[in-house]
C-alpha atoms as a PDB file:
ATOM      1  CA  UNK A   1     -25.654  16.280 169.770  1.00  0.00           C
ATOM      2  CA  UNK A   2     -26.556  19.945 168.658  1.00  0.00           C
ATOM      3  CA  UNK A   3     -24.639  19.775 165.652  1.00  0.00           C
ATOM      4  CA  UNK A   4     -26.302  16.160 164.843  1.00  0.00           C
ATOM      5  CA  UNK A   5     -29.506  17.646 165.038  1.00  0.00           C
ATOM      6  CA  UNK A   6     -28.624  21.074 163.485  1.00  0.00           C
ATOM      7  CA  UNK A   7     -27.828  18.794 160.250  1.00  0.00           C
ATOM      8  CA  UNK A   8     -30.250  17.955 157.198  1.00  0.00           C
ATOM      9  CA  UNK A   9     -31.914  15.011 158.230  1.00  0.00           C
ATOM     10  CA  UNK A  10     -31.239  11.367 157.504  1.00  0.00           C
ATOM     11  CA  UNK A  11     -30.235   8.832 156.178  1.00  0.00           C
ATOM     12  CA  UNK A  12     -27.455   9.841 154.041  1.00  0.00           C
ATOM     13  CA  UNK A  13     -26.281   7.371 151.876  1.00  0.00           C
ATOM     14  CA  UNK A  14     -22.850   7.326 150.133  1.00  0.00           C
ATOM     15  CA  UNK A  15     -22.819   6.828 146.179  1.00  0.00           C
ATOM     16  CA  UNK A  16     -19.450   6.384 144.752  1.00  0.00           C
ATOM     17  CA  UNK A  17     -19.134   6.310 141.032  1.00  0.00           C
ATOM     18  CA  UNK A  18     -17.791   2.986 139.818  1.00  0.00           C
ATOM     19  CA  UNK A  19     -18.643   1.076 143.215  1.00  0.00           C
ATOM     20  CA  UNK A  20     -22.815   2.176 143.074  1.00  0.00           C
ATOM     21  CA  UNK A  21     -23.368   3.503 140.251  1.00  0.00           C
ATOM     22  CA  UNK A  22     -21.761   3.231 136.389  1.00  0.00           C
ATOM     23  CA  UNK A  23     -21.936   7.337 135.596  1.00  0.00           C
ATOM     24  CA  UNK A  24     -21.916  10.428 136.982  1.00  0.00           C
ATOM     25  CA  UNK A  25     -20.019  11.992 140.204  1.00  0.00           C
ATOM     26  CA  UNK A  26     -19.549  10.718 143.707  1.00  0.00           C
ATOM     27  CA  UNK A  27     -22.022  11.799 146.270  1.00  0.00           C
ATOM     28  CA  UNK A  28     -24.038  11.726 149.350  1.00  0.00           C
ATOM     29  CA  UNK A  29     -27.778  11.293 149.325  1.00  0.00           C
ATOM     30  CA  UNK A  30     -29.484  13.087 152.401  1.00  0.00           C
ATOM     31  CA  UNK A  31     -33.208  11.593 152.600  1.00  0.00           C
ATOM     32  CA  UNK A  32     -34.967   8.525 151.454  1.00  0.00           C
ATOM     33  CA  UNK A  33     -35.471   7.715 147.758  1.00  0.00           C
ATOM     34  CA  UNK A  34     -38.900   9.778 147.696  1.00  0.00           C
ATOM     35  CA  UNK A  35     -37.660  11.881 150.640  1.00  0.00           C
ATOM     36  CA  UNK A  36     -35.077  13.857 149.370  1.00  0.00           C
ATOM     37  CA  UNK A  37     -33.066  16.806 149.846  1.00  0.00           C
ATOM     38  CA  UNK A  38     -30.150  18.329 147.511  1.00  0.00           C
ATOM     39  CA  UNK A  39     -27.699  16.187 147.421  1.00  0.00           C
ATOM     40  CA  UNK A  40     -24.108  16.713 149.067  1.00  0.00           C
ATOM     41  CA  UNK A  41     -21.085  16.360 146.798  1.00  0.00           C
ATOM     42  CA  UNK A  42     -16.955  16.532 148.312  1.00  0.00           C
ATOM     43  CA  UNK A  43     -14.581  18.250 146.886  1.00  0.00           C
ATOM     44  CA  UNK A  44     -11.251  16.805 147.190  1.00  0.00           C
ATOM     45  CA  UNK A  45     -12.522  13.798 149.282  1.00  0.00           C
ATOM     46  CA  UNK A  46     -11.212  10.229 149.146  1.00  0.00           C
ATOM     47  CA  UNK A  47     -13.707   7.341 148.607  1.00  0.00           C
ATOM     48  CA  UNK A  48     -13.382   6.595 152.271  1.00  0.00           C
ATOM     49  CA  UNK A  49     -13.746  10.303 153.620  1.00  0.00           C
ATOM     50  CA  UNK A  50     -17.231  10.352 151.741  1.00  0.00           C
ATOM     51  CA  UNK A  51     -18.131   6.731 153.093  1.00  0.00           C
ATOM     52  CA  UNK A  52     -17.488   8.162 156.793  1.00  0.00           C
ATOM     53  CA  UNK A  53     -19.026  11.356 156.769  1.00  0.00           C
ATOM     54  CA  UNK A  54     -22.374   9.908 155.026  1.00  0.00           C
ATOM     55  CA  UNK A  55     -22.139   6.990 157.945  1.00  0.00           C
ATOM     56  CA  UNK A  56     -21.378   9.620 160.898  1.00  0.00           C
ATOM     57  CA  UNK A  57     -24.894  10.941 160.122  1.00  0.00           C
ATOM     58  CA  UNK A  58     -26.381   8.179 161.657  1.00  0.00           C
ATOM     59  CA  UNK A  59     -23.567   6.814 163.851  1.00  0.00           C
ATOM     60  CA  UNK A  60     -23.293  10.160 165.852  1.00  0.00           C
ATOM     61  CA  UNK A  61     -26.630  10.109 167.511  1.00  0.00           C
ATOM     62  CA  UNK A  62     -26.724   6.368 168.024  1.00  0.00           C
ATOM     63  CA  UNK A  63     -22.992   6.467 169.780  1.00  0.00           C
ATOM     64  CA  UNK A  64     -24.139   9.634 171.907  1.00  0.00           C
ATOM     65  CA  UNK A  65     -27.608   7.844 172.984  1.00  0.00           C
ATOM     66  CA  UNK A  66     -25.571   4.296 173.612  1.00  0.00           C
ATOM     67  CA  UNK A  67     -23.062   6.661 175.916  1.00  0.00           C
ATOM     68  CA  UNK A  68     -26.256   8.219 177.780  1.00  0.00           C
ATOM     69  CA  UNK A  69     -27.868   4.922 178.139  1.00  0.00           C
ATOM     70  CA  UNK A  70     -24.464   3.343 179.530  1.00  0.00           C
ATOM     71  CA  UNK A  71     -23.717   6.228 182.234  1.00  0.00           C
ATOM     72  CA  UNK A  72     -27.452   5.467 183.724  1.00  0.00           C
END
């Protein structure tokens, strides 16, 4: 969870050019639309690589707490 928290908080959001948007690169918005930080771009990523590490952002911390609340 230390590395969760150690990260630039959420949500990220995954923009991939052609699927999202029409031009421009690939990349991974950390914040809310009037929130935000710099954005993250990945360098020799596949479509699916950028789709799961924007995702894990939120999916780490939600599987850790569901694994806490199941070992009560």
């Amino acid at each position: 969870m230390e590395r969760a928290e150690a990260a630039r908080k959420g949500p990220w959001q995954s923009y991939v050019e052609g699927r999202d948007f029409t031009s421009g690169s690939s990349f991974i918005m950390v914040g809310e639309e009037n929130n935000r930080e710099n954005d993250i771009e990945l360098l020799g990523a596949t479509i699916e690589d950028q789709d799961f590490t924007a995702s894990a952002r939120q999916d780490i911390p939600l599987l850790i707490n569901e694994i806490k609340r199941l070992s009560k």
